[in-house]
C-alpha atoms as a PDB file:
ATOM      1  CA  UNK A   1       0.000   0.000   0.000  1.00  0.00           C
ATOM      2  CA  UNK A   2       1.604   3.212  -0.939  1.00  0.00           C
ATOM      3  CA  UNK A   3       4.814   1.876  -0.837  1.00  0.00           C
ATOM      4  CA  UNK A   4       4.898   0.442   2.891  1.00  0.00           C
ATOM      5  CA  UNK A   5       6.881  -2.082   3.723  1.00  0.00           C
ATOM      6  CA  UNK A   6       5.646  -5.905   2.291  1.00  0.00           C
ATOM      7  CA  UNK A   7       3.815  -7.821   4.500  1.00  0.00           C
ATOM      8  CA  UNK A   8       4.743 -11.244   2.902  1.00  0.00           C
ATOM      9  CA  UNK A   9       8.485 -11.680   2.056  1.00  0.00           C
ATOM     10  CA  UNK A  10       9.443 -10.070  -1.271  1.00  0.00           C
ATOM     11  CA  UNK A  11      11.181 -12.731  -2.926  1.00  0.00           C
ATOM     12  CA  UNK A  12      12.696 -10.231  -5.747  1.00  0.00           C
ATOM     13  CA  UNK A  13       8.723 -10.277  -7.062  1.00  0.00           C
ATOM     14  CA  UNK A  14       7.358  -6.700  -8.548  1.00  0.00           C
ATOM     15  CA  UNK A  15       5.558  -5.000  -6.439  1.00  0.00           C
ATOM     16  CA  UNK A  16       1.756  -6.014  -7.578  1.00  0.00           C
ATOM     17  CA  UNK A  17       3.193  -9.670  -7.602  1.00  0.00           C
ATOM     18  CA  UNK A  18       3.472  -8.728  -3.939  1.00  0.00           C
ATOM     19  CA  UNK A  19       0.443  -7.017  -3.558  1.00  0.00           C
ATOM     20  CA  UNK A  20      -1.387 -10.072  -4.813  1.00  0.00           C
ATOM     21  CA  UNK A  21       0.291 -12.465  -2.346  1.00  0.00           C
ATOM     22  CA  UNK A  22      -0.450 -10.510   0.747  1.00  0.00           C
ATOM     23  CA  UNK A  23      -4.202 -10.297  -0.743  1.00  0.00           C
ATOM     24  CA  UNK A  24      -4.493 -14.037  -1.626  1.00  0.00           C
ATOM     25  CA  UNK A  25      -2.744 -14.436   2.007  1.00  0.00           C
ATOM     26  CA  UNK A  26      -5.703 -12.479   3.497  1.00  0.00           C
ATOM     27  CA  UNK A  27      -3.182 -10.143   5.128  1.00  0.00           C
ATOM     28  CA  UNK A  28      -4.665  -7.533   2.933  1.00  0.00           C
ATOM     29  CA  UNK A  29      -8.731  -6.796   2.439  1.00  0.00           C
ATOM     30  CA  UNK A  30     -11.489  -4.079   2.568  1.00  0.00           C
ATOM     31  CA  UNK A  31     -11.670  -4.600   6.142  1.00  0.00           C
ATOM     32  CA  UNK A  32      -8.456  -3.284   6.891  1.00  0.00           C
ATOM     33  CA  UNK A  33      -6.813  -1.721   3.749  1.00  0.00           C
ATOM     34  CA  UNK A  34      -7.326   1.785   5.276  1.00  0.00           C
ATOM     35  CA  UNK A  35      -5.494   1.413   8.239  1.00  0.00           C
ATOM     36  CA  UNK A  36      -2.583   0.051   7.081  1.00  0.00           C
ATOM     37  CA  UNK A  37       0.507   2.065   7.356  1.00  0.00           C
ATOM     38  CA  UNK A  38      -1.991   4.749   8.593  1.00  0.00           C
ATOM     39  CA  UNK A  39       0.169   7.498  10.517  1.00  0.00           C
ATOM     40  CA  UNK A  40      -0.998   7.167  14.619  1.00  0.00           C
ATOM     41  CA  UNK A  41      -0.083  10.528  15.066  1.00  0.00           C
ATOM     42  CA  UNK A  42       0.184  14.130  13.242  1.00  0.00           C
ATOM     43  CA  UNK A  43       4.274  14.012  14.176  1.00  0.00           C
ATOM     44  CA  UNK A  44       4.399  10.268  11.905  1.00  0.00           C
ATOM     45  CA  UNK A  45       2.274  12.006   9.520  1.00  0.00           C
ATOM     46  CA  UNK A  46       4.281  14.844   9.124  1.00  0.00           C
ATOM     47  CA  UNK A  47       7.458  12.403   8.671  1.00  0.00           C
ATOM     48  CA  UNK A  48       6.044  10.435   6.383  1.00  0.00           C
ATOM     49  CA  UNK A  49       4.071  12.463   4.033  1.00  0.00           C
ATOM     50  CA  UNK A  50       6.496  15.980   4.193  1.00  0.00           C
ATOM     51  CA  UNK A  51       9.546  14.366   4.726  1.00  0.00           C
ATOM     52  CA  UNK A  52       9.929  16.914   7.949  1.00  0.00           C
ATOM     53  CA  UNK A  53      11.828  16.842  10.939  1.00  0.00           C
ATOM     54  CA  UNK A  54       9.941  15.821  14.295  1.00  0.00           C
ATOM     55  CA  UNK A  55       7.956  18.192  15.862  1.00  0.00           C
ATOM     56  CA  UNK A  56       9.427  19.198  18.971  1.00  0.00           C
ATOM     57  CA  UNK A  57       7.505  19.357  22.054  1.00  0.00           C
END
């Protein structure tokens, strides 16, 4: 999902070869797609998406 890291191992597959094997493993589905690799807080999300420093407190 968006580049996060593989939930099955990648075994030099392309990347929708993976995708397919976590969603034939069940690891992926519409139950939980959303919340994968979902930022738990504004500081991840401003790491992750903006590439920014921590926020300091």
């Amino acid at each position: 999902v968006l580049g996060s890291d593989p939930l099955v191992p990648p075994d030099d597959d392309k990347p929708t070869v993976i995708a397919l094997r976590e969603i034939a493993e069940n690891l992926v589905n519409t139950g939980n797609v959303d919340k994968i690799n979902q930022p738990d807080t504004d500081e991840e999300l401003s790491e992750d998406v903006f590439g920014l420093p921590p926020l300091s407190k």
